[in-house]
Protein backbone atom coordinates (compact mmCIF):
# COMPACT_ATOMS: atom_id res chain seq x y z
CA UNK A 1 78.43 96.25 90.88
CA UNK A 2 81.20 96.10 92.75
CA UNK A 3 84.32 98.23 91.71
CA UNK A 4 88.09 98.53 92.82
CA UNK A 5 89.10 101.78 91.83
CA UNK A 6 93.22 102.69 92.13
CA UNK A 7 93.98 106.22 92.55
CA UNK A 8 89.87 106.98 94.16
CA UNK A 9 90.98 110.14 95.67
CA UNK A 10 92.04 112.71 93.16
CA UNK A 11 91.11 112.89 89.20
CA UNK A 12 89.81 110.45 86.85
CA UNK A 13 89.46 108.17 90.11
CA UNK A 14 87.79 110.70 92.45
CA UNK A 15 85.11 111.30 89.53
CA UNK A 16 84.46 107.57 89.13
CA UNK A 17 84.23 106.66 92.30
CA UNK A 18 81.66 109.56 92.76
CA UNK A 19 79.40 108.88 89.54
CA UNK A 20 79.48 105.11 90.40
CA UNK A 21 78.74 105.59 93.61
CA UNK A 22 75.72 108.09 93.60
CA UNK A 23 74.22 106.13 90.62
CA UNK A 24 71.24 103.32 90.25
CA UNK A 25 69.68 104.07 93.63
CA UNK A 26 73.69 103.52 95.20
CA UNK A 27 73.13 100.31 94.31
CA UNK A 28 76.88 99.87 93.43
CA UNK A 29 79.87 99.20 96.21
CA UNK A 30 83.00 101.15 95.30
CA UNK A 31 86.84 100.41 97.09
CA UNK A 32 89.45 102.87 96.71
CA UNK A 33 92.65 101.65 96.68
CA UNK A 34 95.13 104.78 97.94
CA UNK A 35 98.17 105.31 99.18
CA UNK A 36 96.97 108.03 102.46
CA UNK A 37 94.71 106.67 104.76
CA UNK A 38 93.97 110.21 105.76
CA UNK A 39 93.10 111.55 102.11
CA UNK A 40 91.43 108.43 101.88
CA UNK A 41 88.95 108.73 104.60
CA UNK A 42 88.35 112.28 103.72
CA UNK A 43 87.44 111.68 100.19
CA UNK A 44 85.01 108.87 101.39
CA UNK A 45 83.45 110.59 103.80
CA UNK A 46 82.82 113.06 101.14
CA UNK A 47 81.83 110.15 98.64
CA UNK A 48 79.34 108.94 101.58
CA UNK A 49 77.38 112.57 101.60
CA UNK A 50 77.61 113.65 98.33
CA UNK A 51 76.28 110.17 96.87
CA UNK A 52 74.40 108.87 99.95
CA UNK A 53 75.87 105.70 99.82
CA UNK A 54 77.75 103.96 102.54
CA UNK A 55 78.92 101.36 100.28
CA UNK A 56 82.51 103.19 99.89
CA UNK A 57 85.52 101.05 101.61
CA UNK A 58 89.36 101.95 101.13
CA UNK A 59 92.89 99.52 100.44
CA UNK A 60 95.75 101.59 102.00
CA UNK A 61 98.27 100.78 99.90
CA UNK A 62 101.79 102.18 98.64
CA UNK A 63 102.25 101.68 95.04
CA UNK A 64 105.86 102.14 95.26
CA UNK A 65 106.20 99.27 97.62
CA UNK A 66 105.26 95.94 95.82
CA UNK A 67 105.26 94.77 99.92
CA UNK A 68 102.46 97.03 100.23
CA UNK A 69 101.06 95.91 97.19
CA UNK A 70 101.05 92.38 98.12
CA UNK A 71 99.82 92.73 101.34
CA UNK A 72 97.07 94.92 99.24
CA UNK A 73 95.75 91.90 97.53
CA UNK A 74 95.76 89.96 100.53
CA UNK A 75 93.25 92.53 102.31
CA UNK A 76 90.88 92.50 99.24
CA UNK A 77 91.02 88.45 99.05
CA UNK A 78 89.70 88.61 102.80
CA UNK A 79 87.33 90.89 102.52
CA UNK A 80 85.84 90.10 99.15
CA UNK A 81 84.70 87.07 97.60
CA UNK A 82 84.36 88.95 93.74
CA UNK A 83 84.68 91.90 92.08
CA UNK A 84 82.72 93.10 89.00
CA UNK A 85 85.15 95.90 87.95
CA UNK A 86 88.60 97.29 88.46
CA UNK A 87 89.90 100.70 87.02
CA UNK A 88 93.42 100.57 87.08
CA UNK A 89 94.18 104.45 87.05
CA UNK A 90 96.59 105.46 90.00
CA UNK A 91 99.54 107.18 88.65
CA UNK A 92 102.37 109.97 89.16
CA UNK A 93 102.50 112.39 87.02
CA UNK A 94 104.71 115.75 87.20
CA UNK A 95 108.30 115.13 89.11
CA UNK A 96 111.25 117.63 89.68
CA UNK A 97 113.98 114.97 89.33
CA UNK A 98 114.63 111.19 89.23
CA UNK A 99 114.39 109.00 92.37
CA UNK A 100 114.34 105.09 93.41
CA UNK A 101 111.70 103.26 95.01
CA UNK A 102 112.79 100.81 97.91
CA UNK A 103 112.48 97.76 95.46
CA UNK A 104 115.26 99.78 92.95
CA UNK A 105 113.02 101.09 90.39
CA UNK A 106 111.99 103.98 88.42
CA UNK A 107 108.77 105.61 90.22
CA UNK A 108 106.62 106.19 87.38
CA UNK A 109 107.43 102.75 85.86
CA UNK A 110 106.83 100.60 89.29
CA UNK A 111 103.37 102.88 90.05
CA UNK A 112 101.66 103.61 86.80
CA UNK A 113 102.81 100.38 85.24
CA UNK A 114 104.35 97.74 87.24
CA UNK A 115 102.59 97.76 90.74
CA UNK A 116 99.33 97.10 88.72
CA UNK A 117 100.49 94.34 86.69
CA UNK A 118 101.12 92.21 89.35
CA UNK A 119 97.45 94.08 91.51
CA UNK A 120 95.36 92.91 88.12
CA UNK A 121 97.38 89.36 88.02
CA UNK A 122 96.67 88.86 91.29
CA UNK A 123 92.76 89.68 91.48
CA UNK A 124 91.66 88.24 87.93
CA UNK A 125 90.15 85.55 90.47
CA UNK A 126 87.88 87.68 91.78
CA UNK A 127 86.99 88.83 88.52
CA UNK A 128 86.16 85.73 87.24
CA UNK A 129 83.61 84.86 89.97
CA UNK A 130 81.73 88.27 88.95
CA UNK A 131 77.99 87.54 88.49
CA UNK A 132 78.30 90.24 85.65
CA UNK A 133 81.18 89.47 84.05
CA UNK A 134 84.53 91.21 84.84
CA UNK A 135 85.60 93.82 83.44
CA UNK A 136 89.57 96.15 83.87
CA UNK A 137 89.29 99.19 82.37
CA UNK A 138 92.89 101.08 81.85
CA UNK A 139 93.53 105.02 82.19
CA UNK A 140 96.01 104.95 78.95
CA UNK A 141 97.05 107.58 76.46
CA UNK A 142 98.42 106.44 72.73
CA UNK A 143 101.69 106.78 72.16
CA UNK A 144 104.76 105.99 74.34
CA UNK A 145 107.68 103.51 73.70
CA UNK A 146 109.60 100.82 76.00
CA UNK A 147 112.79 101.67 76.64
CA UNK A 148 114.06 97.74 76.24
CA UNK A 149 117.78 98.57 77.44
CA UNK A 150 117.25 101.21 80.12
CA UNK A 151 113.39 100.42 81.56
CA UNK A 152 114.13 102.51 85.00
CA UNK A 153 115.09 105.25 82.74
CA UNK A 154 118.69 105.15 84.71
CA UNK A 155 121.07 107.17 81.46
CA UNK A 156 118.01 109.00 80.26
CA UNK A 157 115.20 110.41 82.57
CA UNK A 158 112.46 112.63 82.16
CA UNK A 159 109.22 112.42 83.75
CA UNK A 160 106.89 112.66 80.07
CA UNK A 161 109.02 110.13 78.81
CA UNK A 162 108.62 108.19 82.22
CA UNK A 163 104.58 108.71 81.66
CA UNK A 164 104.88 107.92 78.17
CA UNK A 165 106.59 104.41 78.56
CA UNK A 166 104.21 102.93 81.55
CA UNK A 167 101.49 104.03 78.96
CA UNK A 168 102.46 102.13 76.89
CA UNK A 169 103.54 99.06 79.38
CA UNK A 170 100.16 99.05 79.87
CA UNK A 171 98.58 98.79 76.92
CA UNK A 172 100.41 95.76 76.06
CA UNK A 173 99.57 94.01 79.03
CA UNK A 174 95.93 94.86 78.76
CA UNK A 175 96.33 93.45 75.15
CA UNK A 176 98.50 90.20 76.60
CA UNK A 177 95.53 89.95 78.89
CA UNK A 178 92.91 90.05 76.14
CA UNK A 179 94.87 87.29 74.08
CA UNK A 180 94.77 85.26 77.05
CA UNK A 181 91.54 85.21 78.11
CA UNK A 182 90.27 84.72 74.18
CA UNK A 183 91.68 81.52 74.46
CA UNK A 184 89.76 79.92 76.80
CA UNK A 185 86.73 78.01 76.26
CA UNK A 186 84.55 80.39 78.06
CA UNK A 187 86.03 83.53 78.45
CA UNK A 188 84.59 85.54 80.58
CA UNK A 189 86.59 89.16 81.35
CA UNK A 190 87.06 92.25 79.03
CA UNK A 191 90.06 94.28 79.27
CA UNK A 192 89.75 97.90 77.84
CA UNK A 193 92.22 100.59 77.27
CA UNK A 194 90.63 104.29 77.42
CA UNK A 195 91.65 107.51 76.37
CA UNK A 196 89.69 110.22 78.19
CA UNK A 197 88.96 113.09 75.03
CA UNK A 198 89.91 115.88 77.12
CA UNK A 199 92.55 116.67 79.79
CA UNK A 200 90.94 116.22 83.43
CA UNK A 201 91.48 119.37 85.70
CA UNK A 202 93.27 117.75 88.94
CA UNK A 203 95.17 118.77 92.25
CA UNK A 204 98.29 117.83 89.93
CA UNK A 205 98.19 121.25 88.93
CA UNK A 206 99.17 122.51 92.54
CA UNK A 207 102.90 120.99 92.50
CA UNK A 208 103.71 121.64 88.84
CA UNK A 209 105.94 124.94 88.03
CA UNK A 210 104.62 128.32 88.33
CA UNK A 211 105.15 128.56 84.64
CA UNK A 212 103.17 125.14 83.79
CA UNK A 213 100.65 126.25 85.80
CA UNK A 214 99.70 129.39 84.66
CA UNK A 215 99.50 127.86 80.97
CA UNK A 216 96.99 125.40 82.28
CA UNK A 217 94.91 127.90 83.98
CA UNK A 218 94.94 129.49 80.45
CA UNK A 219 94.01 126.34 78.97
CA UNK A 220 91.06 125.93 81.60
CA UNK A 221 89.39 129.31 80.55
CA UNK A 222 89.71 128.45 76.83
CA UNK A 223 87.88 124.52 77.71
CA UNK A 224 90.83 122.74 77.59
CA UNK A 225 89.67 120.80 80.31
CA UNK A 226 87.09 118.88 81.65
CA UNK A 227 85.68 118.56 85.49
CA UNK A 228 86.59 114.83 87.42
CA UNK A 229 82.46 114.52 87.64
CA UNK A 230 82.46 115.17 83.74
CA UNK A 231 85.21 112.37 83.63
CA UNK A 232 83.10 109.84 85.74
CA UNK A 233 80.32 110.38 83.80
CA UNK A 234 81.81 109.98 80.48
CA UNK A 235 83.22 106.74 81.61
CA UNK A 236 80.25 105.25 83.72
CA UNK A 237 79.37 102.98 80.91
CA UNK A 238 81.93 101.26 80.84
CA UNK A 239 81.90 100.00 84.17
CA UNK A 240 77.83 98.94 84.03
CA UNK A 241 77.42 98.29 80.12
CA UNK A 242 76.51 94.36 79.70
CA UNK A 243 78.81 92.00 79.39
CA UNK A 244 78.54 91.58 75.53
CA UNK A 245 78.96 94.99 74.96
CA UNK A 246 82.05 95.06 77.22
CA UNK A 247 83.36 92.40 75.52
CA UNK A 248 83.45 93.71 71.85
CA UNK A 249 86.11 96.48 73.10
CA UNK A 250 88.07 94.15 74.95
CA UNK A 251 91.83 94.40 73.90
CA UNK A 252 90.97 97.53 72.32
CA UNK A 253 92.24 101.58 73.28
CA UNK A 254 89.14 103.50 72.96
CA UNK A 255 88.11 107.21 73.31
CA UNK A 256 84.24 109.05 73.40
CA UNK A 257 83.98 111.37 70.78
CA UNK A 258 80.32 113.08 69.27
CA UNK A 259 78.48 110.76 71.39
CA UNK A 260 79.75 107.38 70.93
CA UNK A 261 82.40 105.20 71.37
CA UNK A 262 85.55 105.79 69.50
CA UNK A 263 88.44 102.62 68.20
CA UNK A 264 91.71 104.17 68.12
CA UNK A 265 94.42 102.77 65.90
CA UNK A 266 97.12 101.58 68.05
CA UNK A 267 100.86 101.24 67.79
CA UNK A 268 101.99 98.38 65.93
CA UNK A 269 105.37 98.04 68.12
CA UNK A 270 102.45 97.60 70.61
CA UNK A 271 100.64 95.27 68.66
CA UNK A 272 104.23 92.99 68.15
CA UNK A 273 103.39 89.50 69.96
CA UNK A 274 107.08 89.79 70.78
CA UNK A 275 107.21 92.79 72.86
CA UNK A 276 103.77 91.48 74.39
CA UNK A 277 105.76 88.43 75.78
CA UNK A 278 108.74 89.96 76.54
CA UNK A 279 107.86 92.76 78.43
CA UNK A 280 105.36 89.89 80.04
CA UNK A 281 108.36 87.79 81.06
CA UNK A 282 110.30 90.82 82.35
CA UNK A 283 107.49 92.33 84.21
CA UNK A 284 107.26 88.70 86.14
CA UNK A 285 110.86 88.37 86.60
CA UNK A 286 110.58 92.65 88.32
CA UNK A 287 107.97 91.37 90.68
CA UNK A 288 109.36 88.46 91.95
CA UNK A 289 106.90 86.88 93.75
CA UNK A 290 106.16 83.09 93.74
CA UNK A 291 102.21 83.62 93.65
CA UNK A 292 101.78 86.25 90.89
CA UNK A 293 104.36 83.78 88.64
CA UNK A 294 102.05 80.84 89.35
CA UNK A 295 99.13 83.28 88.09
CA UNK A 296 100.92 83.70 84.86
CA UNK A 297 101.89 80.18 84.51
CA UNK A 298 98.44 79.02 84.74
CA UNK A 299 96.93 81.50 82.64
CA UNK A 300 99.27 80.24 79.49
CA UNK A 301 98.67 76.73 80.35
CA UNK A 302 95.98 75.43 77.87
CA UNK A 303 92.56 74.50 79.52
């Protein structure tokens, strides 16, 4: 298999990355798609002993630049001719106060939501040349809401509610994505959202508060969390399962609870085919780029 793996170097990535990479003899090539080229090459250096598997590539790339993200997708289009896999998991979490990115936009929006819409758009051809059958697999929680008249969160800004609203971006567009791809005549690609049933223990606890952080060290002791490799393993499945299987949870936000895999009910301002196409045509219209609108087109054009 051959993954693409946003946010490889810390958290839910980092322990993906790992587990994929050490497992089936390291048959399996990972690329980590991060935004230091110096983390980066430490963490694969670390992937490369750990796992034993030399298979481990990086994509520098700035998710608050959709330059960098577009010139992103051009590296991976000349290096790769498929891809069986991409987790689509890079995100910020904790921040002190509201600022822009260089293309005007609220941080948390443009990286955990909007940088990857157009990433995915752009690489579903890859995808679909997967001798496996493609798969996306989304780092989502439930919950969340789109904040229709103020997306960059410009009159009312808080980081949660920031987290809360790409989370939810996303699961519509994985859904939008699903409904797509059902349509066609031989639909190949499974898009899943997943809810990891425990909080991962990251470096994210070394810039929160004081405060913050001594209740999640609390938390920790009492098994609150869970360790990155725990993470990896939990999702591993996922990411190898057969195609069929994959398949059957496509447009679906799952979890892993006693042992087995776990439907959630979702949202039905999620579910509205209304907000699916409008946040569609807005996210295209944020982007602005010729290439990724041409993606779109075609993919609502009847085959």
């Amino acid at each position: 298999m051959k993954i693409l793996v946003t946010g490889g170097t810390n958290g839910m990535g980092k322990g993906v990355a790992e587990v994929l990479a050490g497992a089936d003899n390291q048959s399996h090539e990972i690329i980590i798609l991060c935004r230091s080229k110096q983390l980066g090459e430490k963490v694969r250096e670390e992937i490369k002993v750990k796992t034993l598997n030399e298979k481990v590539s990086l994509v520098i790339c700035d998710l608050t630049k959709l330059s960098d993200v577009k010139n992103a997708i051009n590296d991976i289009h000349s290096k790769h001719t498929y891809l069986d896999g991409l987790f689509i998991n890079a995100g910020l979490g904790y921040a002190a106060e509201r600022v822009e990115t260089e293309d005007g936009m609220d941080p948390h929006f443009q990286v955990n939501y909007l940088s990857h819409f157009m990433l995915t758009l752009n690489l579903l051809s890859l995808l679909e040349k997967s001798p496996t059958g493609g798969r996306v697999i989304f780092n989502v929680t439930e919950g969340g809401k789109i904040n229709w008249d103020d997306l960059q969160m410009e009159n009312d800004w808080g980081y949660e509610a920031g987290i809360k609203q790409a989370m939810a971006a996303k699961r519509l567009f994985l859904i939008k994505l699903d409904e797509l791809y059902k349509n066609k005549k031989n639909y190949c690609l499974s898009f899943i959202g997943f809810q990891i049933p425990k909080t991962v223990w990251t470096n994210q606890v070394n810039i929160i508060p004081a405060p913050m952080r001594i209740i999640a060290t609390t938390m920790k002791a009492f098994g609150r969390f869970i360790t990155i490799e725990e993470c990896g393993k939990i999702m591993f499945p996922l990411f190898v399962e057969d195609q069929k299987d994959s398949l059957k949870k496509s447009g679906k936000l799952i979890t892993f609870k006693n042992n087995e895999w776990k439907e959630m009910k979702e949202d039905m301002t999620v579910l509205n085919p209304d907000a699916l196409d409008k946040l569609w045509k807005i996210s295209l219209e944020l982007c602005a780029d010729e290439e990724t609108n041409q993606i779109a087109q075609s993919l609502l054009s009847p085959e």
